[in-house]
C-alpha atoms as a PDB file:
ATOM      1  CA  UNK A   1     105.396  75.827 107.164  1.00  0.00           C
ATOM      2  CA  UNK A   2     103.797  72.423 107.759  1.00  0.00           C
ATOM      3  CA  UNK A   3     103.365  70.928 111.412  1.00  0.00           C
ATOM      4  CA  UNK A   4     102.660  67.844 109.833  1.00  0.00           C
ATOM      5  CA  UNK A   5      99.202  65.206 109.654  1.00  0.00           C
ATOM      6  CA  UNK A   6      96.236  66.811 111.254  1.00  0.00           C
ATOM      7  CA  UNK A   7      98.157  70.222 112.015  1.00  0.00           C
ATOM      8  CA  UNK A   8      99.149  71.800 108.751  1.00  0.00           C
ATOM      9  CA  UNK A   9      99.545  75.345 109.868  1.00  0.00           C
ATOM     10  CA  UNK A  10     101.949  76.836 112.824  1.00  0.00           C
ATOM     11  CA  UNK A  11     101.080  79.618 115.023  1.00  0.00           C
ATOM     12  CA  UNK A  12     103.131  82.530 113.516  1.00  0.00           C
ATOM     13  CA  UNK A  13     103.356  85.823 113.822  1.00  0.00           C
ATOM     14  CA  UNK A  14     101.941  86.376 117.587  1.00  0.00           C
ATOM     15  CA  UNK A  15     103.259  90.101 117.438  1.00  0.00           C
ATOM     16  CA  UNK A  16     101.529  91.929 115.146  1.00  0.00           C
ATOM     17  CA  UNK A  17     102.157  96.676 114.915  1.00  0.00           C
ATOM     18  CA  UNK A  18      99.255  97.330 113.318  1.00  0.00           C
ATOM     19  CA  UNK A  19      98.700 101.111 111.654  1.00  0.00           C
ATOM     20  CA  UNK A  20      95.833 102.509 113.195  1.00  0.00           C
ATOM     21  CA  UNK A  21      96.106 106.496 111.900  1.00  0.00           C
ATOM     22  CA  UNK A  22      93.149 105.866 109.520  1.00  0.00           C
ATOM     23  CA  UNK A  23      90.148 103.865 111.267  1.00  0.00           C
ATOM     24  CA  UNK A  24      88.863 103.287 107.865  1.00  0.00           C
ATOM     25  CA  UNK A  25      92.170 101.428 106.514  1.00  0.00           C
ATOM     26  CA  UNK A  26      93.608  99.376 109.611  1.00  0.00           C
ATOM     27  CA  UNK A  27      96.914  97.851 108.559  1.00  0.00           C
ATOM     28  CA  UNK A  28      99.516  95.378 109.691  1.00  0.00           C
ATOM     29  CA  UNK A  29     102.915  97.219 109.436  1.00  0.00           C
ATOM     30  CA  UNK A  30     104.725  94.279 110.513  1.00  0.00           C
ATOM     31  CA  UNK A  31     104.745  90.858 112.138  1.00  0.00           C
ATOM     32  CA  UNK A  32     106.940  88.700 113.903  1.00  0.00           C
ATOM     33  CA  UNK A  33     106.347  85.155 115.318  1.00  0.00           C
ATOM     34  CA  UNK A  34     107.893  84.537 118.730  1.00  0.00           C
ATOM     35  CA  UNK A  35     111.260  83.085 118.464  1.00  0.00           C
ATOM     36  CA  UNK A  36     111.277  80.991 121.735  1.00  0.00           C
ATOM     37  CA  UNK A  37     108.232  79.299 121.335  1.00  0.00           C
ATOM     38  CA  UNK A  38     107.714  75.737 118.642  1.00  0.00           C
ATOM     39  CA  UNK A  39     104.723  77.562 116.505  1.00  0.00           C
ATOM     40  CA  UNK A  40     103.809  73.503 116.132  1.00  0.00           C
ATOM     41  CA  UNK A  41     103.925  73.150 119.981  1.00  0.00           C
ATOM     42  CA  UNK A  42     100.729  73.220 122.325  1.00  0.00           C
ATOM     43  CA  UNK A  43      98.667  76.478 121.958  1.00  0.00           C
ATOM     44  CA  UNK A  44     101.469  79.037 121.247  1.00  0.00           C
ATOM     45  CA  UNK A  45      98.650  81.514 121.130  1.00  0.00           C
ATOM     46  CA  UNK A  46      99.534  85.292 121.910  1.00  0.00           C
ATOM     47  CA  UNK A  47      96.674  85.892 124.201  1.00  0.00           C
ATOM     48  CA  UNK A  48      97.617  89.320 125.956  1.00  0.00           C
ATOM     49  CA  UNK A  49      99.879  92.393 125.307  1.00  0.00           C
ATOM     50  CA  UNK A  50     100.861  95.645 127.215  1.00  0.00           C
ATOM     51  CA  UNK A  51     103.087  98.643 126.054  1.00  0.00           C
ATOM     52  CA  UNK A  52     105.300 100.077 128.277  1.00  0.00           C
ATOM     53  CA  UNK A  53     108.117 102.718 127.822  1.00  0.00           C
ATOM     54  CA  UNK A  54     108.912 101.727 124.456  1.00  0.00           C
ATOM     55  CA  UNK A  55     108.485  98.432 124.853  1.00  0.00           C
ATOM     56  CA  UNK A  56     105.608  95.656 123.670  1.00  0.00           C
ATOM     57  CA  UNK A  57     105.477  93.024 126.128  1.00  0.00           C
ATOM     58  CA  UNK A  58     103.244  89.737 124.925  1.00  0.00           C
ATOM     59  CA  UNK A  59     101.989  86.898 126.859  1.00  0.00           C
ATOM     60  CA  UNK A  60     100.722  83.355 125.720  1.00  0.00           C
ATOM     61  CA  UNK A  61      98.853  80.534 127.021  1.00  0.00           C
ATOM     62  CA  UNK A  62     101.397  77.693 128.658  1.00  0.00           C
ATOM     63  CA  UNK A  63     103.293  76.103 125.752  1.00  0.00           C
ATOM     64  CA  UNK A  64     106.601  74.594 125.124  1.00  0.00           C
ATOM     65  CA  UNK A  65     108.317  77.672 125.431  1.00  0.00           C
ATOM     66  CA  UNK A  66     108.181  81.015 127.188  1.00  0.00           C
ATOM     67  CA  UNK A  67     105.304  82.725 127.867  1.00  0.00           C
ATOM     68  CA  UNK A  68     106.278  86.022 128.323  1.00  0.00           C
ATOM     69  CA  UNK A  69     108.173  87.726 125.361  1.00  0.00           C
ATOM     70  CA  UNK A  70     109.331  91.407 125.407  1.00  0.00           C
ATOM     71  CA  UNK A  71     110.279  93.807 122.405  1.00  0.00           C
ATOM     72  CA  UNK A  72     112.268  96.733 121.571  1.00  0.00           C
ATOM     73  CA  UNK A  73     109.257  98.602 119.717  1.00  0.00           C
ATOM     74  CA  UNK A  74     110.954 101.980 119.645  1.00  0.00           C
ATOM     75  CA  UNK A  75     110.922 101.657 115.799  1.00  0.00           C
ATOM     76  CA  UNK A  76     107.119 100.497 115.306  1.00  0.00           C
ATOM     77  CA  UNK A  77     107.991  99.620 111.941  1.00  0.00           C
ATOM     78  CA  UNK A  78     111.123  97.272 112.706  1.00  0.00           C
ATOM     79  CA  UNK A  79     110.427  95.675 116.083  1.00  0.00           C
ATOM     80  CA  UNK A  80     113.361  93.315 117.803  1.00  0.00           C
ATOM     81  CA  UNK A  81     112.945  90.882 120.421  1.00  0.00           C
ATOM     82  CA  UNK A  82     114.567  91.304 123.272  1.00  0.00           C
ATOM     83  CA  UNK A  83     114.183  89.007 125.595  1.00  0.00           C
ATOM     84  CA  UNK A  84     111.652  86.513 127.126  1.00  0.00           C
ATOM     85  CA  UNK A  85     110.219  84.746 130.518  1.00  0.00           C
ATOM     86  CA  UNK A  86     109.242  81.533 131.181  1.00  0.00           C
ATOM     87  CA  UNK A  87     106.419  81.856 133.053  1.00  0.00           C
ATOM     88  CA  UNK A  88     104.825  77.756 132.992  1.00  0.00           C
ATOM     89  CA  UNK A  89     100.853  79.309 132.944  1.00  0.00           C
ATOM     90  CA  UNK A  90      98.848  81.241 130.396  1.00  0.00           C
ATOM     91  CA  UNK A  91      99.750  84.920 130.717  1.00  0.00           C
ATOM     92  CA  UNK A  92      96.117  85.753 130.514  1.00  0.00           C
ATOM     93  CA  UNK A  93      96.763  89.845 131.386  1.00  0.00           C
ATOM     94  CA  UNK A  94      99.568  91.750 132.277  1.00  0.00           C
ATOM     95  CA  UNK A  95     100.546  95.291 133.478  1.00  0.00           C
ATOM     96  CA  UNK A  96     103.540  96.411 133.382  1.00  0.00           C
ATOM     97  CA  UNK A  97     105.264  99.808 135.495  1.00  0.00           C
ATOM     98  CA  UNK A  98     108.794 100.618 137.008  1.00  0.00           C
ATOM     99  CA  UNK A  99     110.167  97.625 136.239  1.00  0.00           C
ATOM    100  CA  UNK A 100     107.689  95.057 137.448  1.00  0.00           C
ATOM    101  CA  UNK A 101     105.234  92.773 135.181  1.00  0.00           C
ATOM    102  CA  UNK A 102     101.970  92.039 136.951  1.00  0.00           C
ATOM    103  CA  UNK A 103     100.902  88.915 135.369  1.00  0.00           C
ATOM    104  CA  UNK A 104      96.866  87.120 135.795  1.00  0.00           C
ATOM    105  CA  UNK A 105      97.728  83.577 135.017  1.00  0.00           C
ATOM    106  CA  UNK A 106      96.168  80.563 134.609  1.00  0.00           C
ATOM    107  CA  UNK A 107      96.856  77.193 134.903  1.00  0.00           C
ATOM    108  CA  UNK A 108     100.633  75.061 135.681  1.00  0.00           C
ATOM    109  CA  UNK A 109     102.317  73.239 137.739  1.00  0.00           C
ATOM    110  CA  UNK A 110     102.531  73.546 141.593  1.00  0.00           C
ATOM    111  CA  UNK A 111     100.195  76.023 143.648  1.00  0.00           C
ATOM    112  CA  UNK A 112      97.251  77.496 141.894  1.00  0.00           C
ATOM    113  CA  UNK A 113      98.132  81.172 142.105  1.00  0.00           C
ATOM    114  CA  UNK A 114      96.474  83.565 139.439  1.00  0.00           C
ATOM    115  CA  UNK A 115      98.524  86.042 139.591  1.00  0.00           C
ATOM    116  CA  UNK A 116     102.498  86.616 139.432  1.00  0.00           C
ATOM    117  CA  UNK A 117     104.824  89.551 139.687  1.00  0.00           C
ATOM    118  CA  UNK A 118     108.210  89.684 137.720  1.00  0.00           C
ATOM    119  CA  UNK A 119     111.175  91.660 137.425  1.00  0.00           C
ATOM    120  CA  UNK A 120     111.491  93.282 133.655  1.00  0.00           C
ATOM    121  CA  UNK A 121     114.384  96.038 134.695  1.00  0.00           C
ATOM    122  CA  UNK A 122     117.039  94.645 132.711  1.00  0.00           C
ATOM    123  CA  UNK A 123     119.484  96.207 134.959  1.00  0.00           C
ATOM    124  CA  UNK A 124     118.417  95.416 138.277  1.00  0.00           C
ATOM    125  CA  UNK A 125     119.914  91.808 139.851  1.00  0.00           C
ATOM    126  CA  UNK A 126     116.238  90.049 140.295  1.00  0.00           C
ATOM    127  CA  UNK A 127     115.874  90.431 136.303  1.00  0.00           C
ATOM    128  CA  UNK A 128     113.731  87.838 135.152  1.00  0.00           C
ATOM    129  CA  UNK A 129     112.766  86.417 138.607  1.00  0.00           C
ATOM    130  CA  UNK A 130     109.480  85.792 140.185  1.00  0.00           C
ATOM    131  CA  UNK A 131     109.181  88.243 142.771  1.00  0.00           C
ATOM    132  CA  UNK A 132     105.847  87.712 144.574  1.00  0.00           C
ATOM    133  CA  UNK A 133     107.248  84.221 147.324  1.00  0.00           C
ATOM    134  CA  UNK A 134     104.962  81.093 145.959  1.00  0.00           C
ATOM    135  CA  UNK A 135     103.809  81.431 149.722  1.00  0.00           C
ATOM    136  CA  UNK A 136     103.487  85.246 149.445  1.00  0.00           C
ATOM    137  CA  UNK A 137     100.118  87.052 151.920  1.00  0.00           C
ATOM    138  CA  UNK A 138      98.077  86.698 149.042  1.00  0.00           C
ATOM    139  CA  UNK A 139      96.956  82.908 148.057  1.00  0.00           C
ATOM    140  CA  UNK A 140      93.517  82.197 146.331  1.00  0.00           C
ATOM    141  CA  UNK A 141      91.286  79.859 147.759  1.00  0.00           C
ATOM    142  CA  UNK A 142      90.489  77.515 144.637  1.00  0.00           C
ATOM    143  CA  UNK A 143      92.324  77.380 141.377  1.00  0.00           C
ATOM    144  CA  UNK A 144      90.522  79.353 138.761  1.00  0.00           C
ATOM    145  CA  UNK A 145      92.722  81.103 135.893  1.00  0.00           C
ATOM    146  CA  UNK A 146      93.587  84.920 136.767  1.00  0.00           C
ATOM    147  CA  UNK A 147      91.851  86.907 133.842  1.00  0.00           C
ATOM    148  CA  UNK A 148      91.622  90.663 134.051  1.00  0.00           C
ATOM    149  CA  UNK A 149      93.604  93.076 136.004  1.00  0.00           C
ATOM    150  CA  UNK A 150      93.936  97.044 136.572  1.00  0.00           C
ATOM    151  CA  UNK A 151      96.607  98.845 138.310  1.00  0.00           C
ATOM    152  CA  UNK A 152      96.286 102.426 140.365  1.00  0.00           C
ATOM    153  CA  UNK A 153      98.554 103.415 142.622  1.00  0.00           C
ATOM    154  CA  UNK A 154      99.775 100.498 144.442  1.00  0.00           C
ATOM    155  CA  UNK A 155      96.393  98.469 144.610  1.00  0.00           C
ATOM    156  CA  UNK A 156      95.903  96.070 141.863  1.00  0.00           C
ATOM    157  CA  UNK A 157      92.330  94.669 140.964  1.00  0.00           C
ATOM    158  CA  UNK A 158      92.548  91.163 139.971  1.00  0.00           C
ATOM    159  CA  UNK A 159      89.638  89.160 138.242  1.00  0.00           C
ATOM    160  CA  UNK A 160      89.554  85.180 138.240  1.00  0.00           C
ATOM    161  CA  UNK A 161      87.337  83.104 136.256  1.00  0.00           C
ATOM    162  CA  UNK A 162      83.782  82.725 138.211  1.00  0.00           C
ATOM    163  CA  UNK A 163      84.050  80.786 140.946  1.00  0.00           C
ATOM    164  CA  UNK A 164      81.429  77.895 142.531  1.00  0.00           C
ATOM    165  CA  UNK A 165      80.243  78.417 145.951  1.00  0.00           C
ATOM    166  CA  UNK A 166      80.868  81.419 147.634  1.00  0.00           C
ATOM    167  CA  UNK A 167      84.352  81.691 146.755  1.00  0.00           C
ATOM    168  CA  UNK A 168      86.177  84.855 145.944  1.00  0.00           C
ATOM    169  CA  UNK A 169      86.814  85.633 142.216  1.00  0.00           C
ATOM    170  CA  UNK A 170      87.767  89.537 142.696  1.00  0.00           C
ATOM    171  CA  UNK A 171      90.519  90.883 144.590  1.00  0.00           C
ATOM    172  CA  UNK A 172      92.103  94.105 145.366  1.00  0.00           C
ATOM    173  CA  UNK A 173      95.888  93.484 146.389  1.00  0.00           C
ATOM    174  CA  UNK A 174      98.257  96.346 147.701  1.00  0.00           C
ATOM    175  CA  UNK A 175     101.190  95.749 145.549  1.00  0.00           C
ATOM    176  CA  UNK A 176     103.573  98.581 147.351  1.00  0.00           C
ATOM    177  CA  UNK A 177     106.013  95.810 147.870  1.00  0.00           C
ATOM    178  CA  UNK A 178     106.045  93.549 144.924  1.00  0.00           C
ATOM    179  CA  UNK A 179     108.067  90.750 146.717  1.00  0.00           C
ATOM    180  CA  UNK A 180     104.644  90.327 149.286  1.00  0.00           C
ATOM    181  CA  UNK A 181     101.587  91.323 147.734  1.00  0.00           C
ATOM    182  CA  UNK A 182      98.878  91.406 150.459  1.00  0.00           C
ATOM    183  CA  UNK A 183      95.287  91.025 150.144  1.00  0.00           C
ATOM    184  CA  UNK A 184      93.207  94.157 151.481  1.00  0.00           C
ATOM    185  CA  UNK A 185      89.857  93.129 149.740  1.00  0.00           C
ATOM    186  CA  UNK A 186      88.249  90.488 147.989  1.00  0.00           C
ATOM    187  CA  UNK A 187      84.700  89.448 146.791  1.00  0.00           C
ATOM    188  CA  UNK A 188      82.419  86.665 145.376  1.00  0.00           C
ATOM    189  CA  UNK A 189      80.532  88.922 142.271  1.00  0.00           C
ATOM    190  CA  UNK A 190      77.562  86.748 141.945  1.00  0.00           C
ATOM    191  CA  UNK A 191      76.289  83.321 142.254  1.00  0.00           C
ATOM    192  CA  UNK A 192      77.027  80.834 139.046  1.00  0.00           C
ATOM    193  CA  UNK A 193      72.906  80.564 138.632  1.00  0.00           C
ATOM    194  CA  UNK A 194      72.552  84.561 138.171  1.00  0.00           C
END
């Protein structure tokens, strides 16, 4: 496809199984471009992806579209969309486990929060919802991007982008109830001259 003067080429084929039995001989089994998302819009870039349960769950940077996208990857070699979020920020990481995604996002509209928490249990009433209250315990003080994340237990370690100041750009979050994550630690890494 053409996107037309000065963009010849769509993004296609975000999803990507890729045959990794031989680490001599990588190979793309299949590909599939994400059906909700323009592949001429603004950066429809796959930028993050998490298995879970049998399912391949991709996020993108903010585009006209949505930015979370989930598949049925049971059958590596035939994988079928299932369903997608909108999610209006990059999806920059993102966990997923017993039905919740844990999202580090970046930038949107409204409050600056880098991180999100969803509902991906298609049988449970919230499905698809934000869970985590836009005024939930946990808030970061300035508005860099979330970008790195790790989950044990029910305390979540998120990374932001580095900070000026003395600002915090680590946090660990106790997650136990994923409709009010609460801030239990947090910490400035280093100084933007180091």
């Amino acid at each position: 496809g053409d996107c037309g003067p000065g963009n010849p080429k769509p993004y296609e084929k975000q999803f990507q199984v890729v045959d990794v039995s031989d680490p001599s001989a990588f190979g793309t089994i299949v590909s599939r471009t994400l059906s909700t998302i323009n592949p001429c819009g603004s950066y429809p870039a796959a930028v993050s992806i998490y298995y879970y349960d049998g399912k391949a769950y991709v996020g993108t940077k903010e585009t006209s579209g949505d930015e979370l996208t989930i598949f049925d990857v049971s059958d590596p070699t035939d994988p079928q969309e299932i369903d997608s979020i909108e999610i209006d920020r990059n999806v920059n990481a993102l966990i997923v486990r017993d039905g919740f995604a844990y999202l580090a996002t970046g930038p949107g509209d409204g409050k600056k929060n880098p991180f999100q928490i969803y509902d991906v249990d298609p049988t449970s009433p919230t499905y698809k919802q934000r869970l985590d209250n836009v005024d939930s315990p946990f808030i970061a003080t300035g508005d860099e991007q979330g970008t790195s994340e790790y989950l044990i237990g029910n305390k979540l370690y998120l990374g932001l982008e580095r900070t000026t100041g003395t600002r915090p750009d680590f946090y660990v979050l106790d997650v136990s109830d994923p409709t009010s994550p609460v801030t239990v630690g947090q910490w400035h890494v280093c100084d933007n001259d180091d």
